[in-house]
Protein backbone atom coordinates (compact mmCIF):
# COMPACT_ATOMS: atom_id res chain seq x y z
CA UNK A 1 49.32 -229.95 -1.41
CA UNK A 2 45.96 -230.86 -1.50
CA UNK A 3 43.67 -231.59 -4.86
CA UNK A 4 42.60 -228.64 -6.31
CA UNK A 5 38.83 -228.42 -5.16
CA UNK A 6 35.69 -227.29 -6.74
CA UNK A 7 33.42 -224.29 -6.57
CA UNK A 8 30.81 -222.68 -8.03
CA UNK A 9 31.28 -219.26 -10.21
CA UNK A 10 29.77 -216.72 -8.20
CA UNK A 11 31.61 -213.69 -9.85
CA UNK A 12 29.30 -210.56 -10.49
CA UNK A 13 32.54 -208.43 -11.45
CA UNK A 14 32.92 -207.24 -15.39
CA UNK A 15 36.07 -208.49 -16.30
CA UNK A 16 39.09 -206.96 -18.28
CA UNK A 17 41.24 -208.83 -20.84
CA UNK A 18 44.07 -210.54 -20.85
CA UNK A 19 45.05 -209.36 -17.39
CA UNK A 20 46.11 -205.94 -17.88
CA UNK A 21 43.72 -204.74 -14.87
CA UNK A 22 44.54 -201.58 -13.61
CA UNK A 23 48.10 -201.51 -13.28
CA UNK A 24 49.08 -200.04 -16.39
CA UNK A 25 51.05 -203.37 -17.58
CA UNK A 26 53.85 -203.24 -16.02
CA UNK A 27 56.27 -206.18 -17.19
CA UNK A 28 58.36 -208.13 -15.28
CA UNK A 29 61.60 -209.42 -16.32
CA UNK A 30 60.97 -212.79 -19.10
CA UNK A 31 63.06 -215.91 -17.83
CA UNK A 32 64.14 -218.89 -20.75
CA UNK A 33 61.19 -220.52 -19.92
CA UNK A 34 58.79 -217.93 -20.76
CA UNK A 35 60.89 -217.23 -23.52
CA UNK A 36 60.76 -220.48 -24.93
CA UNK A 37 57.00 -220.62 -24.55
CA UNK A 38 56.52 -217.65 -26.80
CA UNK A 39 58.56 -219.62 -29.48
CA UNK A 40 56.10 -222.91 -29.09
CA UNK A 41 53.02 -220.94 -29.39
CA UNK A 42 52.76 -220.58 -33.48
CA UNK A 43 52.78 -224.64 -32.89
CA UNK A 44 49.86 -224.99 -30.40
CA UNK A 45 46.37 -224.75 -30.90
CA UNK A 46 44.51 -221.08 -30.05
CA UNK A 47 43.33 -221.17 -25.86
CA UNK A 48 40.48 -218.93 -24.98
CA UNK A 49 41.42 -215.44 -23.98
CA UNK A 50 41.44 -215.03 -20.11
CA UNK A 51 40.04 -212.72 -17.72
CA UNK A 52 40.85 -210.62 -14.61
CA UNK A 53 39.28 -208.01 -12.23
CA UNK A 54 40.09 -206.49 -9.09
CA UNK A 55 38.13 -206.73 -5.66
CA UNK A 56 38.23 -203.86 -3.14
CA UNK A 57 37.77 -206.67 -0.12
CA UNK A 58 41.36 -207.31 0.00
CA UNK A 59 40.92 -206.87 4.35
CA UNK A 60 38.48 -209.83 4.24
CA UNK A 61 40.05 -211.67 1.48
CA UNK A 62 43.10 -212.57 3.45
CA UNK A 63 41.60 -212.77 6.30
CA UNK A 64 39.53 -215.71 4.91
CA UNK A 65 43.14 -217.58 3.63
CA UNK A 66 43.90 -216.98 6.98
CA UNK A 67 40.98 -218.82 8.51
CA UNK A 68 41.10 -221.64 6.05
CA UNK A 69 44.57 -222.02 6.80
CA UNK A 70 47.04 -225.08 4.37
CA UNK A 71 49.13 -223.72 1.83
CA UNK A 72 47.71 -220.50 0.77
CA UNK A 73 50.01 -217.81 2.10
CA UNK A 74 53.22 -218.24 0.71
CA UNK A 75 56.40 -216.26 1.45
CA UNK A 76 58.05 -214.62 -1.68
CA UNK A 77 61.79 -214.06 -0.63
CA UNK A 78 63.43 -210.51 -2.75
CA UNK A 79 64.50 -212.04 -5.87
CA UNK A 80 62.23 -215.45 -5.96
CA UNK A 81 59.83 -216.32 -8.26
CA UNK A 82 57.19 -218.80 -7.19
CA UNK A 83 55.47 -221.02 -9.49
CA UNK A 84 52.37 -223.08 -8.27
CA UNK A 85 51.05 -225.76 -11.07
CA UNK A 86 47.48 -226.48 -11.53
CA UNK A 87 46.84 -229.35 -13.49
CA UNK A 88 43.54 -229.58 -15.12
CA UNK A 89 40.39 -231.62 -13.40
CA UNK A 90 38.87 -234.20 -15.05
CA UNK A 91 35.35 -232.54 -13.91
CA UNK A 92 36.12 -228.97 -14.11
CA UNK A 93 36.02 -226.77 -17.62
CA UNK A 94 37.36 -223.29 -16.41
CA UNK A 95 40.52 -222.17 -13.43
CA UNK A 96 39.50 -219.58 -10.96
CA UNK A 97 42.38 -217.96 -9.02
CA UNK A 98 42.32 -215.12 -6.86
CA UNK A 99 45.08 -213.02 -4.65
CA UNK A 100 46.59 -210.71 -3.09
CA UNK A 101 49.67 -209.19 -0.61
CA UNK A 102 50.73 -207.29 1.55
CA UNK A 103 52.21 -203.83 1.83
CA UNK A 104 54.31 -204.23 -1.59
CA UNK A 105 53.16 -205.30 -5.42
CA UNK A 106 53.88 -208.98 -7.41
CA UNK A 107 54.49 -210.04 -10.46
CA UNK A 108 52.07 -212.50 -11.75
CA UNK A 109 51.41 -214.19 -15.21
CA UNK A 110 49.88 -217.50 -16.25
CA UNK A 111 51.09 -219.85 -18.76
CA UNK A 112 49.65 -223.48 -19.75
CA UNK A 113 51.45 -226.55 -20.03
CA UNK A 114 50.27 -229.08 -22.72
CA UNK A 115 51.38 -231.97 -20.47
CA UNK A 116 49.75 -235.28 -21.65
CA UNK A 117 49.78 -236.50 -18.22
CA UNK A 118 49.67 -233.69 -15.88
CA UNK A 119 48.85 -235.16 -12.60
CA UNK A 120 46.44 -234.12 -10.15
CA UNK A 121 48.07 -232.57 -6.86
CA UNK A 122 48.63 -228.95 -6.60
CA UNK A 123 52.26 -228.27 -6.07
CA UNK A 124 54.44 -225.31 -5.65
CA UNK A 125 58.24 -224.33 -7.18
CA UNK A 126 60.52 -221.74 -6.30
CA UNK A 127 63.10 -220.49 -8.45
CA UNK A 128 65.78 -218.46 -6.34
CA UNK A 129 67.60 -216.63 -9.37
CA UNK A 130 67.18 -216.41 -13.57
CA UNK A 131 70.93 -218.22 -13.06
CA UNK A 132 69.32 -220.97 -11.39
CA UNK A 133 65.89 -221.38 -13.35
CA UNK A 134 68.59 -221.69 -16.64
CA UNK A 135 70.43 -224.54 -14.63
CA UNK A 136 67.51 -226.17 -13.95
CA UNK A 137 66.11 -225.99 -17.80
CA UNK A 138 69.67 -228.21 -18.50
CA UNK A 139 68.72 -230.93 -15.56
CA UNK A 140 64.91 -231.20 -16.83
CA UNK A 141 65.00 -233.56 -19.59
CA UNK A 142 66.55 -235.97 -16.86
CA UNK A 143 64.72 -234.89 -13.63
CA UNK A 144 61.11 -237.17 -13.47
CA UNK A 145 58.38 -235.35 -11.22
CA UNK A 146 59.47 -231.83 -12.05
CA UNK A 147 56.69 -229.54 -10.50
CA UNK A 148 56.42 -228.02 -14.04
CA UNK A 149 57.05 -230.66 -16.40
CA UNK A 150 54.57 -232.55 -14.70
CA UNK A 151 57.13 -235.93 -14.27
CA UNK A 152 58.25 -237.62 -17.32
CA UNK A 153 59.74 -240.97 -18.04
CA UNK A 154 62.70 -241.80 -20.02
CA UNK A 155 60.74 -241.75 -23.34
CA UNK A 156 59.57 -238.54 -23.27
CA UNK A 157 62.77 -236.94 -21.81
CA UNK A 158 64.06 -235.54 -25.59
CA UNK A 159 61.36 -233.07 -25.58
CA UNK A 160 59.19 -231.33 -23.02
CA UNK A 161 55.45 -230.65 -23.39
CA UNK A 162 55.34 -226.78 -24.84
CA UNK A 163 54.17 -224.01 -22.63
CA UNK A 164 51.14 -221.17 -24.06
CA UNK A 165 50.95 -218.20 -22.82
CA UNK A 166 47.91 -217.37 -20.99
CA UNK A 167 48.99 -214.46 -19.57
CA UNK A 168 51.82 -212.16 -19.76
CA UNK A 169 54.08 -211.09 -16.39
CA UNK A 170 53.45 -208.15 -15.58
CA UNK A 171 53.53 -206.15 -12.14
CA UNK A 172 50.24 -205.99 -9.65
CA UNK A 173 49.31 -203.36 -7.41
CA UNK A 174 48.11 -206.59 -5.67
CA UNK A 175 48.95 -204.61 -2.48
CA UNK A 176 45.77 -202.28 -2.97
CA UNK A 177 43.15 -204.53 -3.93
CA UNK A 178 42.30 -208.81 -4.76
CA UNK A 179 43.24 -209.62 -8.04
CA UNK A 180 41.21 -212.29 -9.25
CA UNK A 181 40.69 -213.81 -12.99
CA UNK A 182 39.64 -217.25 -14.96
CA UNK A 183 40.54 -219.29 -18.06
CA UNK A 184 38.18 -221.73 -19.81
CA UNK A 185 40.33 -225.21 -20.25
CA UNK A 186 42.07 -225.38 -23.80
CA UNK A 187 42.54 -228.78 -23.13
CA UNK A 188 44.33 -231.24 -20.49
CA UNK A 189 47.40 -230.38 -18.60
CA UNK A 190 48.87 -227.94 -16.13
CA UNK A 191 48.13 -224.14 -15.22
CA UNK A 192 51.69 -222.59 -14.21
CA UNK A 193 50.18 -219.39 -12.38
CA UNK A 194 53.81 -216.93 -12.14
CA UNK A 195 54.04 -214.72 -8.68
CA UNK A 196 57.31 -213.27 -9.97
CA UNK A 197 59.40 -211.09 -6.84
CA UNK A 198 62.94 -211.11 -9.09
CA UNK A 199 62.73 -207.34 -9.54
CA UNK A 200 63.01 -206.97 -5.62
CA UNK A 201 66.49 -206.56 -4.82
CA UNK A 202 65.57 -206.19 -0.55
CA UNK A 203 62.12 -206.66 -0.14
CA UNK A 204 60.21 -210.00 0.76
CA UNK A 205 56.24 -210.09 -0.36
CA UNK A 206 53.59 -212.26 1.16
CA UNK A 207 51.33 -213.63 -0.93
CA UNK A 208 47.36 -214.91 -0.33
CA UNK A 209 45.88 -216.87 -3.07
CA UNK A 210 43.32 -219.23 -3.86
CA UNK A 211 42.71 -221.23 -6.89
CA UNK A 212 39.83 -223.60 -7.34
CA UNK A 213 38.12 -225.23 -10.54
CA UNK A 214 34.17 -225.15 -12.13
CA UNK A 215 32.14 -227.43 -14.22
């Protein structure tokens, strides 16, 4: 995927904290990982508390991911969880993302990745099962360029950078309107922004988003 590109803040929306929006927090299931994180987080230094709002343009919105076309609609399969990293920008100071679906809600949470060296593309994991996310939490310490270790050499393969949480999974009504939100930079490394389908035992959601960086 592309680099993450810049843009300026042009939200006029009063935001909510932490996420909880208007869906009533409704939490999706927590995998190792996530676990884990909340472990490593009396260790790590305190990260600014995020935001998030809801749009009532959701029509336009995807239209517009539409139009711009690249990697911005992604297919969530029933029982997937997609993960796309972020790593910081050298230039930017605060994450924008915004999205949305259709006809069904998502699960969605953010968490940060201290990674020392995060990178700079964009790039986008799917986990198929919690079975498989566990195997693959065995095969990291071994596996350079994971998309959410950030790619690590033999040196560093004993321990992996700790995770914070920014915010907490919980199910969107992402369905009925854009879901948007921002997090000032604690510091370099990767945004892992969560669009978490495992609940879904049939159904298949497509998601719209768009994430983007300011000064």
């Amino acid at each position: 995927m592309a680099d993450i590109e810049e843009k300026k803040d042009t939200t006029n929306q009063a935001p909510t904290v932490n996420g909880d929006g208007e869906t009533g927090g409704r939490k999706g299931d927590s995998s190792p990982e996530e676990e884990s994180a909340e472990e490593d987080a009396n260790e790590l230094p305190a990260i600014p508390t995020a935001s998030m709002w809801t749009r009532k343009d959701i029509k336009e919105f995807k239209e517009c991911i539409r139009k711009e076309g690249g990697d911005g609609i992604i297919k969530v399969g029933h029982g997937e969880t997609v993960t796309v990293r972020v790593p910081t920008h050298v230039d930017g100071t605060c994450l924008f993302w915004e999205f949305a679906t259709d006809s069904y809600d998502l699960g969605f949470g953010v968490y940060f990745d201290w990674s020392p060296n995060p990178g700079s593309q964009v790039s986008v994991h799917l986990s198929e099962s919690e079975d498989e996310e566990e195997d693959e939490e065995e095969e990291r310490p071994g596996a350079a360029g994971d998309v959410e270790s950030g790619g690590h050499n033999k040196g560093d393969a004993t321990r992996q950078p700790p995770l914070s949480v920014v915010i907490p999974v919980y199910r969107r009504d992402c369905h009925e309107e854009v879901y948007a939100g921002s997090h000032l930079y604690p510091g370099q490394g990767a945004y892992l922004l969560k669009f978490d389908n495992s609940y879904s035992l049939w159904r298949s959601k497509t998601l719209y988003y768009r994430v983007y960086y300011t000064r």
